[in-house]
PDB file of N, CA and C in Angstrom:
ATOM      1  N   UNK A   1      10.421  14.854 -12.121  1.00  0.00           N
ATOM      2  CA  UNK A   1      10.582  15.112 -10.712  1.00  0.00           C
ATOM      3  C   UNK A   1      12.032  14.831 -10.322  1.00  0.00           C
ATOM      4  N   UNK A   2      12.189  15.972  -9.768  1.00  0.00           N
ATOM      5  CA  UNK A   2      13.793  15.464  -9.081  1.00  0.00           C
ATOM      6  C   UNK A   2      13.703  14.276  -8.043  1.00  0.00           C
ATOM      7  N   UNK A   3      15.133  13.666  -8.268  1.00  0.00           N
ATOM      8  CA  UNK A   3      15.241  12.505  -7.359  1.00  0.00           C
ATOM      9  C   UNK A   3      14.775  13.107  -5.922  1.00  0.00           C
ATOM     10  N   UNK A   4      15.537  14.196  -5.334  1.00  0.00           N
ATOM     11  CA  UNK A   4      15.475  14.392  -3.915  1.00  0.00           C
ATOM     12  C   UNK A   4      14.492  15.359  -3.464  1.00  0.00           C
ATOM     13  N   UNK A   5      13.663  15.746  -4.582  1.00  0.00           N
ATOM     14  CA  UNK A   5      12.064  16.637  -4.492  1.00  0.00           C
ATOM     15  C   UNK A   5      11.246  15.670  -3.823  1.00  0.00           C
ATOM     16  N   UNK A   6      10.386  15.786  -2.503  1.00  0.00           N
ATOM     17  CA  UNK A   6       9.461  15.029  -2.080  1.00  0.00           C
ATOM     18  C   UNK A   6       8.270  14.545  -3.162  1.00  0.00           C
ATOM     19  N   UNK A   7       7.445  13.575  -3.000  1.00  0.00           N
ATOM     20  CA  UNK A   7       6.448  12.820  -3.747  1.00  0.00           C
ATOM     21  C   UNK A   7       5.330  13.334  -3.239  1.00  0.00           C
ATOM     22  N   UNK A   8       4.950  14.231  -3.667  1.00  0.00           N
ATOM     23  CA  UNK A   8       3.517  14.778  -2.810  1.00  0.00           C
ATOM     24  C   UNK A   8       2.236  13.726  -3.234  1.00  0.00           C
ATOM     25  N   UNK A   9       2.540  12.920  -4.561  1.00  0.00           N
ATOM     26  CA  UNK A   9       1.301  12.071  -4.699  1.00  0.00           C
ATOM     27  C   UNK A   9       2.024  10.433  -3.527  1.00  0.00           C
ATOM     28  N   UNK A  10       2.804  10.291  -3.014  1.00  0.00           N
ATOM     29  CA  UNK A  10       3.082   9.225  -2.849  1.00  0.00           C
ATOM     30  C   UNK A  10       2.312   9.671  -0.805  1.00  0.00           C
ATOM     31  N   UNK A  11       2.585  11.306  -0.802  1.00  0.00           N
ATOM     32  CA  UNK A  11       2.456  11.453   0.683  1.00  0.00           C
ATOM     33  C   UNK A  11       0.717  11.626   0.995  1.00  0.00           C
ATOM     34  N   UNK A  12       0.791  12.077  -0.254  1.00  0.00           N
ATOM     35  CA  UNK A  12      -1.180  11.947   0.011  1.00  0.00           C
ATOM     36  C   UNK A  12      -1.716  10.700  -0.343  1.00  0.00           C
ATOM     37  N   UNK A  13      -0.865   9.808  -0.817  1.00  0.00           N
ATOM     38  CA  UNK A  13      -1.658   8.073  -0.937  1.00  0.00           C
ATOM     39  C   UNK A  13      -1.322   7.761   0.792  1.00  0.00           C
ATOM     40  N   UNK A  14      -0.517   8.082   1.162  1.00  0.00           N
ATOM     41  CA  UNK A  14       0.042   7.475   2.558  1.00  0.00           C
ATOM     42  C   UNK A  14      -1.228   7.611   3.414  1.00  0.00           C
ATOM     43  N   UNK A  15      -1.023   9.239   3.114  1.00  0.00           N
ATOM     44  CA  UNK A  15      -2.839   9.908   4.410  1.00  0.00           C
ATOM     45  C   UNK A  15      -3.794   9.200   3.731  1.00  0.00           C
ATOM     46  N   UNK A  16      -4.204   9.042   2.962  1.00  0.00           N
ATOM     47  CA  UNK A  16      -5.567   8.143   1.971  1.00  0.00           C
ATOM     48  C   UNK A  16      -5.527   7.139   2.914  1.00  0.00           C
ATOM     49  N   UNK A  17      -4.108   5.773   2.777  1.00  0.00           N
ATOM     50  CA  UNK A  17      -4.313   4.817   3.238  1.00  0.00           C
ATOM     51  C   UNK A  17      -4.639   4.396   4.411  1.00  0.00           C
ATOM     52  N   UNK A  18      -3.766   5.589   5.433  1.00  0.00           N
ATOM     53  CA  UNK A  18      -3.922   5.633   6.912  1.00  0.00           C
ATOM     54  C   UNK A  18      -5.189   5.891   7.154  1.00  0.00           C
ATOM     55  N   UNK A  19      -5.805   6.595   6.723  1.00  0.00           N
ATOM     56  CA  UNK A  19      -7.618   7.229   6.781  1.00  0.00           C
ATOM     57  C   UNK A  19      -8.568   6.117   6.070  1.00  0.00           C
ATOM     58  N   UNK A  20      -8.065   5.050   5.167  1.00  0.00           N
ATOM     59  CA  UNK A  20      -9.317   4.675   4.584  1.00  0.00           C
ATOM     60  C   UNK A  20      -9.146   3.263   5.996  1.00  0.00           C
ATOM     61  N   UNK A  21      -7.483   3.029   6.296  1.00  0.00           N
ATOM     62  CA  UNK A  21      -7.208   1.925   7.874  1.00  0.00           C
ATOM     63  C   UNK A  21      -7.876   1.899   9.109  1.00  0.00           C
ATOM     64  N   UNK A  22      -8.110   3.316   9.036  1.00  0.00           N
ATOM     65  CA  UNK A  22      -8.984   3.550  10.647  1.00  0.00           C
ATOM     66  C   UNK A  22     -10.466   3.418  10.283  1.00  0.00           C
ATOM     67  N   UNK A  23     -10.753   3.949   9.507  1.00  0.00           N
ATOM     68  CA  UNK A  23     -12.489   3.933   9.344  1.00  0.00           C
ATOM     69  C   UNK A  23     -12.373   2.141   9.344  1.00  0.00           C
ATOM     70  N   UNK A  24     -11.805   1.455   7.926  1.00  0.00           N
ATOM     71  CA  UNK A  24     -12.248  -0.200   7.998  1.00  0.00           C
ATOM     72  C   UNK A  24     -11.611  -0.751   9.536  1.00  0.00           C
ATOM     73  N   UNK A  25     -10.868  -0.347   9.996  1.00  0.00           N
ATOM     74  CA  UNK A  25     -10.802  -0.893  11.652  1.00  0.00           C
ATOM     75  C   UNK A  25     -12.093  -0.717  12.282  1.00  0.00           C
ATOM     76  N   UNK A  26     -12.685   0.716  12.315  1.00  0.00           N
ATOM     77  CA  UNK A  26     -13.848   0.775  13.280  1.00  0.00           C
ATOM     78  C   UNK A  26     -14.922   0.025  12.530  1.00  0.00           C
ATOM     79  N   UNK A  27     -14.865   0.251  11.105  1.00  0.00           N
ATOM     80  CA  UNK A  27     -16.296  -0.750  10.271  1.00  0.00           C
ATOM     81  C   UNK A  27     -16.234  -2.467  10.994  1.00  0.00           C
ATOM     82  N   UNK A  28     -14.875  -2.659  11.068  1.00  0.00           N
ATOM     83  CA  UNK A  28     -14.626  -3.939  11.258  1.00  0.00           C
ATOM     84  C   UNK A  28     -15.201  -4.124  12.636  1.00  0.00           C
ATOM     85  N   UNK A  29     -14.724  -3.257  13.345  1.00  0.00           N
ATOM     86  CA  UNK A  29     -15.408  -3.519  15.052  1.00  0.00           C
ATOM     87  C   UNK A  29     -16.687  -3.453  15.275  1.00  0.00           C
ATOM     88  N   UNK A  30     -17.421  -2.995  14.531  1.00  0.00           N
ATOM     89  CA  UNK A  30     -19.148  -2.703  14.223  1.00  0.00           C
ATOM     90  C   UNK A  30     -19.615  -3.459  13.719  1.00  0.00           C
ATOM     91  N   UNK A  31     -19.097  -3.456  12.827  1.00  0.00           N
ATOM     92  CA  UNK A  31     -20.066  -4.515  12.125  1.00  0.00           C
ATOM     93  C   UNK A  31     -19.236  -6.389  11.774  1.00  0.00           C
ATOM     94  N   UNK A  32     -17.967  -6.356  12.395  1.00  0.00           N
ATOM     95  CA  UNK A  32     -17.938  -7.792  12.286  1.00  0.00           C
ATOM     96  C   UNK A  32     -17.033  -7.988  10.976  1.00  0.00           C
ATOM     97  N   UNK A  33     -16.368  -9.281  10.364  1.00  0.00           N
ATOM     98  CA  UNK A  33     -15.918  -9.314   9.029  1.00  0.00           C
ATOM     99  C   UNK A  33     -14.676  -9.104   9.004  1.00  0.00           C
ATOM    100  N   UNK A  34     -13.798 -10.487   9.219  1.00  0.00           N
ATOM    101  CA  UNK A  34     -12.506 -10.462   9.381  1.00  0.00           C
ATOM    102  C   UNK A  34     -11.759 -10.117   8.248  1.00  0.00           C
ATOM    103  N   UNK A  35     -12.695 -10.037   6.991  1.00  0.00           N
ATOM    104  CA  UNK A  35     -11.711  -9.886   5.662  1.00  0.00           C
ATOM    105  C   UNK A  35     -11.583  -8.178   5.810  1.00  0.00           C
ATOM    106  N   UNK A  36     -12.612  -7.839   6.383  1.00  0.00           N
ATOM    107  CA  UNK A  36     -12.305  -6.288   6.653  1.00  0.00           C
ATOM    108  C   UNK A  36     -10.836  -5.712   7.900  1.00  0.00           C
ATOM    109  N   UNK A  37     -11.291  -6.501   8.798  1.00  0.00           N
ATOM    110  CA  UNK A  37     -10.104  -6.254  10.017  1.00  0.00           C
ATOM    111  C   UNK A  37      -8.585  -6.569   9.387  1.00  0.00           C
ATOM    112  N   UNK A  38      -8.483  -7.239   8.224  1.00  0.00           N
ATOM    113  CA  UNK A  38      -7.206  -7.863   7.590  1.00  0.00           C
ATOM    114  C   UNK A  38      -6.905  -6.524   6.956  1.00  0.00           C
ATOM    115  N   UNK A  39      -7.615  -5.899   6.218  1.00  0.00           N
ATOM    116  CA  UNK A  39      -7.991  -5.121   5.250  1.00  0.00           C
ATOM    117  C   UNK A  39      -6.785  -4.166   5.882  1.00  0.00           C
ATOM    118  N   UNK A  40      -7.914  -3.677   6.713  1.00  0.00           N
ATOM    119  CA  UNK A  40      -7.536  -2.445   8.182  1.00  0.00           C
ATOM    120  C   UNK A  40      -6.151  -2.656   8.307  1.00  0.00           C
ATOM    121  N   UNK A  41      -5.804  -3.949   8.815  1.00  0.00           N
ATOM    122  CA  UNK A  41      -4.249  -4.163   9.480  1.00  0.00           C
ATOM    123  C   UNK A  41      -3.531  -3.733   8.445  1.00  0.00           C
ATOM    124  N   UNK A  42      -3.664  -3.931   6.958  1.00  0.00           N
ATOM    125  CA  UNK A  42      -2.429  -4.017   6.064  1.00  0.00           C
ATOM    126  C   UNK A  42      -2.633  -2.651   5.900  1.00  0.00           C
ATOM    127  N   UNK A  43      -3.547  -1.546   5.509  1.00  0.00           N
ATOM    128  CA  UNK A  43      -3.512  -0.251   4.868  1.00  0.00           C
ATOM    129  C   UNK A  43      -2.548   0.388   5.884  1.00  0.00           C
ATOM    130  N   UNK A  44      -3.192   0.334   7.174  1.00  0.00           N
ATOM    131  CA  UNK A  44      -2.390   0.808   8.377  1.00  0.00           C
ATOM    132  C   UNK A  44      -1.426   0.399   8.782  1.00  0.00           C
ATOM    133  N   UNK A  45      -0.652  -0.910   8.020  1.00  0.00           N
ATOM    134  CA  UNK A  45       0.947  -0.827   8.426  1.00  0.00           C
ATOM    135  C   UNK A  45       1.563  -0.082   7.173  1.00  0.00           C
ATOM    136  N   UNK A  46       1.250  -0.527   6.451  1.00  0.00           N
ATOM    137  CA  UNK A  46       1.923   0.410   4.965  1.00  0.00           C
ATOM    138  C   UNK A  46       1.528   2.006   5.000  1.00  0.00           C
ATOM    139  N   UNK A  47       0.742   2.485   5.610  1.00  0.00           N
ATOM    140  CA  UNK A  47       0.472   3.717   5.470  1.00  0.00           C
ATOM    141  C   UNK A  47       1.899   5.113   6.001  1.00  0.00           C
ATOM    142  N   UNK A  48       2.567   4.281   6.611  1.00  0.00           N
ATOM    143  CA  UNK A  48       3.749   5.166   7.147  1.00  0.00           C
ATOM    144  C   UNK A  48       4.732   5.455   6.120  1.00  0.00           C
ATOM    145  N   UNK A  49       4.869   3.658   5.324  1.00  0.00           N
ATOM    146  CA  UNK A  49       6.249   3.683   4.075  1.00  0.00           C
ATOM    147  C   UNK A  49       5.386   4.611   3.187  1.00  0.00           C
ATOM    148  N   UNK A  50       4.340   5.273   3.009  1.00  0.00           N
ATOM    149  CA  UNK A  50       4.146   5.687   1.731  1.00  0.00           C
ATOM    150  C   UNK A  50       4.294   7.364   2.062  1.00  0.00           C
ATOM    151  N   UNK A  51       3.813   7.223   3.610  1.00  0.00           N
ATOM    152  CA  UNK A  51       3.844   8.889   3.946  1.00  0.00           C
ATOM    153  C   UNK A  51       5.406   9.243   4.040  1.00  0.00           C
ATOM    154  N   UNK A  52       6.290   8.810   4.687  1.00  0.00           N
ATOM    155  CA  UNK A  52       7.705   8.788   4.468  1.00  0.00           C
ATOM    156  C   UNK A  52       8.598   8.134   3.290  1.00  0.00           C
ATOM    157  N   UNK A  53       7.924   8.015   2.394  1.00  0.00           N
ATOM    158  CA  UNK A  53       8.998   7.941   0.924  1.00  0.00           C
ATOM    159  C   UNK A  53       8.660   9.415   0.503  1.00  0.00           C
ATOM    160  N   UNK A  54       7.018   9.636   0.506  1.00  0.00           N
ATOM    161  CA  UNK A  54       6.628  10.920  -0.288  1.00  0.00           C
ATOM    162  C   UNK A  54       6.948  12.116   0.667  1.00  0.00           C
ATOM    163  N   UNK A  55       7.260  12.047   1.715  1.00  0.00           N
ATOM    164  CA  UNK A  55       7.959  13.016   2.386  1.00  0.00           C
ATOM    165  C   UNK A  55       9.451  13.261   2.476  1.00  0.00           C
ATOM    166  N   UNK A  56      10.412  12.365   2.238  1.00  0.00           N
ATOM    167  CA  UNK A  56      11.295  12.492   2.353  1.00  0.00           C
ATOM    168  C   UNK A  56      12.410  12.978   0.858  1.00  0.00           C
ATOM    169  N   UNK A  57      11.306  12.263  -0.366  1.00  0.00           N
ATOM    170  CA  UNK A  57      12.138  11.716  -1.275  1.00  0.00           C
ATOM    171  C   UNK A  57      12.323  10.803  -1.419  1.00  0.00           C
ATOM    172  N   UNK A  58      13.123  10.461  -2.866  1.00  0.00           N
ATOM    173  CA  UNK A  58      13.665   9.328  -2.977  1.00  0.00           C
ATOM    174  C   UNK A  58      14.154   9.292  -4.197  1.00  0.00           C
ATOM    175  N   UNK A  59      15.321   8.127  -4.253  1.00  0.00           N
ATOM    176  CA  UNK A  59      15.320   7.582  -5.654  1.00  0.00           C
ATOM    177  C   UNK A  59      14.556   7.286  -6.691  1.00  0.00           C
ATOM    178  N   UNK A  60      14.538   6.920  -7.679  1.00  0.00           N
ATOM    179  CA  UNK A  60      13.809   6.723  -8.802  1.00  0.00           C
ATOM    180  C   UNK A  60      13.350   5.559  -8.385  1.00  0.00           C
ATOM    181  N   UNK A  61      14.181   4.184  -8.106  1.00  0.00           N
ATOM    182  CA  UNK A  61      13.890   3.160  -7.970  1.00  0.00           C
ATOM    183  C   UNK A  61      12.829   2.558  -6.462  1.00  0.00           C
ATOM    184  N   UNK A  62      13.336   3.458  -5.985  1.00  0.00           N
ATOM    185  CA  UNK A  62      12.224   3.266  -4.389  1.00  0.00           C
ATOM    186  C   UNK A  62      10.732   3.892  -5.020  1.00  0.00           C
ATOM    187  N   UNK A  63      10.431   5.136  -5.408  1.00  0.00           N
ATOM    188  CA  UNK A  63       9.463   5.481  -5.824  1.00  0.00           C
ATOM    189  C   UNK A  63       8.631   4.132  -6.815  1.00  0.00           C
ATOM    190  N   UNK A  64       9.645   3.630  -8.069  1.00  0.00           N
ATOM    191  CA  UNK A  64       9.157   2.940  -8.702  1.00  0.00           C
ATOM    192  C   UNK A  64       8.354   1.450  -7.398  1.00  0.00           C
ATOM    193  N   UNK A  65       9.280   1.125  -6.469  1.00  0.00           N
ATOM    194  CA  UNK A  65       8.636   0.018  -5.239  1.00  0.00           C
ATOM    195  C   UNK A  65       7.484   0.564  -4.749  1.00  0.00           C
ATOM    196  N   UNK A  66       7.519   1.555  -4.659  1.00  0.00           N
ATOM    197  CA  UNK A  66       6.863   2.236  -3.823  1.00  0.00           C
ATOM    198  C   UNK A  66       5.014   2.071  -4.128  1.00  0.00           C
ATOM    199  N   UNK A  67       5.313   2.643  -5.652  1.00  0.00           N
ATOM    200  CA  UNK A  67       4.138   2.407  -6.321  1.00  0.00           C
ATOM    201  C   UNK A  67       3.470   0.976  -6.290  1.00  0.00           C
ATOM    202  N   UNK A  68       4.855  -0.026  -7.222  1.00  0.00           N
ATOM    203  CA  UNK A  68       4.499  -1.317  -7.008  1.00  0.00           C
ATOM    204  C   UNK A  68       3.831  -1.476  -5.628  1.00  0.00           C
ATOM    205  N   UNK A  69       4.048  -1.087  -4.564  1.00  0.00           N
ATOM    206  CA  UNK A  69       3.973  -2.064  -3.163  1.00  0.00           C
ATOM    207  C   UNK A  69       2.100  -1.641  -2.981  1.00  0.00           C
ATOM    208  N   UNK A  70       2.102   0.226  -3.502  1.00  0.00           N
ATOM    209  CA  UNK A  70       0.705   0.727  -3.159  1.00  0.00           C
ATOM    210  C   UNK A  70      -0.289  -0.445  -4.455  1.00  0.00           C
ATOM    211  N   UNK A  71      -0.075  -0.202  -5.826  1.00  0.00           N
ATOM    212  CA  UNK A  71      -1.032  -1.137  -6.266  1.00  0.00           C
ATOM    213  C   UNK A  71      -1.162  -2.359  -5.706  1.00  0.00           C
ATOM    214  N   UNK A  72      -0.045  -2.961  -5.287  1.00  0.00           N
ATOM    215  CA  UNK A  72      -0.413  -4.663  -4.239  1.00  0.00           C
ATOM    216  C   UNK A  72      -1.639  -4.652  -2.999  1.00  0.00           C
ATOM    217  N   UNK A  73      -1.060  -3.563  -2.351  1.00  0.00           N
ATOM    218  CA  UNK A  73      -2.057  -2.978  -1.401  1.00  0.00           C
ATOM    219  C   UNK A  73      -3.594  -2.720  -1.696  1.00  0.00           C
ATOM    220  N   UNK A  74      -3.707  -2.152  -2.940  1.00  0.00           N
ATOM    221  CA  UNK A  74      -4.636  -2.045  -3.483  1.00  0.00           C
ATOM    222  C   UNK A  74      -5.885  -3.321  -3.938  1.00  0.00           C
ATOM    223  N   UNK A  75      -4.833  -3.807  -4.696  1.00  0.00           N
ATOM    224  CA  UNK A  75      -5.584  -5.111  -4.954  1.00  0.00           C
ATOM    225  C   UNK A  75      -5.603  -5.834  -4.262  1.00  0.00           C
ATOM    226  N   UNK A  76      -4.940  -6.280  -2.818  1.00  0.00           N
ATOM    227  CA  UNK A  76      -5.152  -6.918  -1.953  1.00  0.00           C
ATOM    228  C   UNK A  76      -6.148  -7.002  -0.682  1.00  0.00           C
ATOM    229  N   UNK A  77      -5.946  -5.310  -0.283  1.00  0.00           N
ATOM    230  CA  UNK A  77      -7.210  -5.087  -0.082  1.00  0.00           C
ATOM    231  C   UNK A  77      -8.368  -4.765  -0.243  1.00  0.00           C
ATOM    232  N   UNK A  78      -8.495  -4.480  -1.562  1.00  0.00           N
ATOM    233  CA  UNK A  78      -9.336  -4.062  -2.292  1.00  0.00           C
ATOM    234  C   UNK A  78     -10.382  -5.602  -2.551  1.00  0.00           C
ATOM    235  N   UNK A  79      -9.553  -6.782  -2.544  1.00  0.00           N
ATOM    236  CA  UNK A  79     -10.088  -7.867  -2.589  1.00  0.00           C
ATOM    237  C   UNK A  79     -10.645  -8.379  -1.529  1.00  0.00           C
ATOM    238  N   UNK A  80     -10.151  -8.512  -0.422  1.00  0.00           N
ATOM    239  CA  UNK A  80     -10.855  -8.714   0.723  1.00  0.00           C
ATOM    240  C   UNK A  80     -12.080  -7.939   1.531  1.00  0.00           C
ATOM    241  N   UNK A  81     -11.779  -6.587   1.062  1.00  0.00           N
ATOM    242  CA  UNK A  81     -13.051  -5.667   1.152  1.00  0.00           C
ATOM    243  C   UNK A  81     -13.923  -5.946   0.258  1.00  0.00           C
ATOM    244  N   UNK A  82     -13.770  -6.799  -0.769  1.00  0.00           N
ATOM    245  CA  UNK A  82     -15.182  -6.726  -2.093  1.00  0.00           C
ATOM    246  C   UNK A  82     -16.044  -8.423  -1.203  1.00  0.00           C
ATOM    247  N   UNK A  83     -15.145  -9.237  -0.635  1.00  0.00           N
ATOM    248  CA  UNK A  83     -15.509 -10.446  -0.058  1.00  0.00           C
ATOM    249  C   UNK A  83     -16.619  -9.987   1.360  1.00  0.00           C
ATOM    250  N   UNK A  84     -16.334  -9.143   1.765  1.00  0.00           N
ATOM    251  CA  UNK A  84     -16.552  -8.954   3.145  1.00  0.00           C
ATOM    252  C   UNK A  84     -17.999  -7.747   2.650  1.00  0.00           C
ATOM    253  N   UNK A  85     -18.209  -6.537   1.709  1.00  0.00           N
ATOM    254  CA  UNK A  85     -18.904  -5.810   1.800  1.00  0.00           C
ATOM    255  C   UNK A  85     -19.905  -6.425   0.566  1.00  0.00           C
ATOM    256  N   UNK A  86     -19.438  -6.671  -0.603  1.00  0.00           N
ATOM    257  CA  UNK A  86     -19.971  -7.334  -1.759  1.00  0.00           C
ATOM    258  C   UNK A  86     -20.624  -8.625  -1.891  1.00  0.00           C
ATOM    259  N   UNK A  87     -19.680  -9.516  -0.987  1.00  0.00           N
ATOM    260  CA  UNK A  87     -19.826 -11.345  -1.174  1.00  0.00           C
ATOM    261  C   UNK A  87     -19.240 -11.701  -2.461  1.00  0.00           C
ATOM    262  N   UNK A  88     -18.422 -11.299  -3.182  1.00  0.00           N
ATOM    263  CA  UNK A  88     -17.552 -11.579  -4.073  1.00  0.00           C
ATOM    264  C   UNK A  88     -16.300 -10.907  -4.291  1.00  0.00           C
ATOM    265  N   UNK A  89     -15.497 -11.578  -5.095  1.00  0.00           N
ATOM    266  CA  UNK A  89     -13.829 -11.216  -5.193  1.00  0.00           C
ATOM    267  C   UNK A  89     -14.039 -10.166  -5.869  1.00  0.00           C
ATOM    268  N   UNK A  90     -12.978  -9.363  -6.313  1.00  0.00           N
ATOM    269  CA  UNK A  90     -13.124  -8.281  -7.144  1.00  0.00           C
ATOM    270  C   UNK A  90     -12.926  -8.924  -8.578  1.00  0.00           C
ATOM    271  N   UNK A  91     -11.554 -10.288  -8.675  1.00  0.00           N
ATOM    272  CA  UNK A  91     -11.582 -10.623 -10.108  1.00  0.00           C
ATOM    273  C   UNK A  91     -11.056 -11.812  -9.656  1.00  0.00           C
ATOM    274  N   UNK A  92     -11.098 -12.885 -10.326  1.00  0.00           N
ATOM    275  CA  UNK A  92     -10.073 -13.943  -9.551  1.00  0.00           C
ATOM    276  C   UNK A  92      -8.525 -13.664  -9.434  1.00  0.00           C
ATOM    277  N   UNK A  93      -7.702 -14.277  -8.545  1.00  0.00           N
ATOM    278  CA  UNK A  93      -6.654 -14.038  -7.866  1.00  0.00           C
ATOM    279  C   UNK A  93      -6.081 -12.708  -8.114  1.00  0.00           C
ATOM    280  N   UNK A  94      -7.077 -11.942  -7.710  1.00  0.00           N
ATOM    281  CA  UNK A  94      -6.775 -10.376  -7.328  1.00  0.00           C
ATOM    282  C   UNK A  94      -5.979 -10.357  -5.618  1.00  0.00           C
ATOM    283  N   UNK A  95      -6.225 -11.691  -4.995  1.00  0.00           N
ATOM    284  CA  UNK A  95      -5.477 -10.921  -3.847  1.00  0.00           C
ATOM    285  C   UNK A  95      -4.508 -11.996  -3.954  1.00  0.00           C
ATOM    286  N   UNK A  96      -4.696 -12.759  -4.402  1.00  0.00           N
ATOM    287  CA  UNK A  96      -2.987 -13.330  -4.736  1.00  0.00           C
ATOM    288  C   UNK A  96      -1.883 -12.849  -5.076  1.00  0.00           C
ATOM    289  N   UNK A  97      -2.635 -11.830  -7.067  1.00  0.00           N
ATOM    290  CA  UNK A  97      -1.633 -10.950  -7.221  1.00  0.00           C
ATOM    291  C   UNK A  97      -1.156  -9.683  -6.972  1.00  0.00           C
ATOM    292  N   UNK A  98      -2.085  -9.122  -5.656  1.00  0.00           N
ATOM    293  CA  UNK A  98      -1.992  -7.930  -5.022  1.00  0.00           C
ATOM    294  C   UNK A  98      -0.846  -8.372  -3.891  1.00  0.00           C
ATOM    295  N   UNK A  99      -0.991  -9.648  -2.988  1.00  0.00           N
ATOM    296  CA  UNK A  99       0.150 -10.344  -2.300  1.00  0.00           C
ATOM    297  C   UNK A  99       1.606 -10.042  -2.788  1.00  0.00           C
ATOM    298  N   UNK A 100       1.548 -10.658  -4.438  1.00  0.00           N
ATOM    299  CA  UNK A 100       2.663 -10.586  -5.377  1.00  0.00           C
ATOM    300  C   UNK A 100       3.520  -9.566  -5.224  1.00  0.00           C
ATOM    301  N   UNK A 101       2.481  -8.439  -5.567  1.00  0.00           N
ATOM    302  CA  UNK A 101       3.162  -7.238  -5.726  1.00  0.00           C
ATOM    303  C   UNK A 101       3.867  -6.523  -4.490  1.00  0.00           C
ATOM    304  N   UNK A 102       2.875  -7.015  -3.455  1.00  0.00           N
ATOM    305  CA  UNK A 102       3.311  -6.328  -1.921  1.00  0.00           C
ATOM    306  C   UNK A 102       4.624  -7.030  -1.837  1.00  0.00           C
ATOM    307  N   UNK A 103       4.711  -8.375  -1.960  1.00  0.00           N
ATOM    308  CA  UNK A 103       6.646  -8.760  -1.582  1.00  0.00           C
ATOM    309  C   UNK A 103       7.339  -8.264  -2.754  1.00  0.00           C
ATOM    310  N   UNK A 104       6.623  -7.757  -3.798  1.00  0.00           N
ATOM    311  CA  UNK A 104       7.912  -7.280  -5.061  1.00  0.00           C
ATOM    312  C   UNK A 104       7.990  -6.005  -4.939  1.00  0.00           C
ATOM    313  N   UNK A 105       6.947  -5.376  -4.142  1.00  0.00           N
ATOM    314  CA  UNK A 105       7.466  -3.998  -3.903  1.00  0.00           C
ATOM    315  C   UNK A 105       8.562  -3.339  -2.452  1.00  0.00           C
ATOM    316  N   UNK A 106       8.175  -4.836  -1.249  1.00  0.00           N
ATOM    317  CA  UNK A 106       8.620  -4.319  -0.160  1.00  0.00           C
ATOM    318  C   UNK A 106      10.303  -4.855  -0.749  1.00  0.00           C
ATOM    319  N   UNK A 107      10.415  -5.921  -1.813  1.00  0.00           N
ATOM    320  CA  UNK A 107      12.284  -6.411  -1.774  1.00  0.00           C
ATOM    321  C   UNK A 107      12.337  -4.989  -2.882  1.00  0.00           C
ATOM    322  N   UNK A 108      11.775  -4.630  -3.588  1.00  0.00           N
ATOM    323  CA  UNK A 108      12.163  -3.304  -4.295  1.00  0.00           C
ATOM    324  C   UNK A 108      12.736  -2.067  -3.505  1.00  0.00           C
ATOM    325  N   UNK A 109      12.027  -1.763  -2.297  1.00  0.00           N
ATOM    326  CA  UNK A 109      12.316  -1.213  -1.572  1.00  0.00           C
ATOM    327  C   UNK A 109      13.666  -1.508  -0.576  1.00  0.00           C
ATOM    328  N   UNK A 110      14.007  -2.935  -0.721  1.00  0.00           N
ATOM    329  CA  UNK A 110      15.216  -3.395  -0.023  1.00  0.00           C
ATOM    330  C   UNK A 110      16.311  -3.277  -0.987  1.00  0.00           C
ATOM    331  N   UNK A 111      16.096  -3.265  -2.078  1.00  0.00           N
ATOM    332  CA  UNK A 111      16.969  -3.561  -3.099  1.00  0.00           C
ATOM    333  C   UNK A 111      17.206  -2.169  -3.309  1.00  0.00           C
ATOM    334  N   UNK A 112      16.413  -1.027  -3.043  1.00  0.00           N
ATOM    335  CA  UNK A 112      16.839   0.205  -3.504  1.00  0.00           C
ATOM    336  C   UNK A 112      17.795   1.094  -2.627  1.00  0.00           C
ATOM    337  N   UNK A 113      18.022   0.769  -1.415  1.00  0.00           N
ATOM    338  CA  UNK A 113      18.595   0.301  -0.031  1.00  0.00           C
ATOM    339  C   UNK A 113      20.349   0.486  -1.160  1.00  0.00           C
ATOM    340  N   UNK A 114      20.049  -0.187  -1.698  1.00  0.00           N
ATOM    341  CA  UNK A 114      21.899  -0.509  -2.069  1.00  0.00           C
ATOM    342  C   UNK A 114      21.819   0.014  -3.447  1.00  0.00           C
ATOM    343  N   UNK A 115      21.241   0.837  -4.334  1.00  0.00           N
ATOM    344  CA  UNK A 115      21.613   1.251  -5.443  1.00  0.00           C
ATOM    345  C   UNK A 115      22.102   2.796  -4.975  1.00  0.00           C
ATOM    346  N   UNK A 116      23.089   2.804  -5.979  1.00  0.00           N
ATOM    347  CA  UNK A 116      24.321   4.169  -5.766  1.00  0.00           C
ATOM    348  C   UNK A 116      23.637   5.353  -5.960  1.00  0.00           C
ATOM    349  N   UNK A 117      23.192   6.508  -5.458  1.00  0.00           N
ATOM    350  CA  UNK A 117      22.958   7.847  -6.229  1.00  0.00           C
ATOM    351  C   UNK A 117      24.103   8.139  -7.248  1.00  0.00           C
ATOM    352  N   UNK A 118      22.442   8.716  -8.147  1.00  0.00           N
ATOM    353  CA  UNK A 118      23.610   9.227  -9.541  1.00  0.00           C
ATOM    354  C   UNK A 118      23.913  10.783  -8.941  1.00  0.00           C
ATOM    355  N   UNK A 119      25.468  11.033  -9.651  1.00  0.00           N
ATOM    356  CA  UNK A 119      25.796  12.210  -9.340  1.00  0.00           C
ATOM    357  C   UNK A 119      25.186  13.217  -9.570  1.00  0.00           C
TER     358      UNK A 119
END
């Protein structure tokens, strides 16, 4: 993929995330279950960085954050949704290291901020 070719898988994780944010917002208002309303908040703030990296482009290295930041997301909420719909974690410190990844993907994303385009 060219550097400055849009990410069409990064812009359809974005709509995924924004869409799976609103449904667990309204699940959350229905039926109760703060690990869900947490859930909700995080898909739906990240859901913009993923629709605007994969829309715009990007470097190699933002894409590479990018990903990182969506698997954090993943396992983070993915963990708090297994607490709230399941009554168990998904694995132990799955949302610890889904946390992990979310600050190693959002300074990836800061850090990619200052790397040079190659000519």
């Amino acid at each position: 993929m060219n550097s400055a070719e849009p990410s069409r898988v990064l812009a359809f994780a974005g709509g995924l995330v924004g869409a799976a944010g609103v449904a667990l917002s309204a699940a959350a208002a229905h039926r109760g279950g703060a690990f869900t309303g947490t859930a909700a908040s995080f898909l739906l703030m990240h859901a913009p960085v993923f629709l605007a990296i994969g829309l715009i482009g990007a470097n190699r290295f933002l894409r590479i954050a990018s990903v990182i930041l969506l698997a954090g997301l993943l396992l983070f909420a993915g963990d708090l949704l297994a607490r709230d719909f399941l009554g168990s974690r998904l694995f132990p410190m799955s949302a610890p290291i889904g946390g992990t990844l979310l600050i190693a993907g959002w300074l990836g994303i800061a850090i990619s901020a200052l790397a040079r385009p190659r000519p």
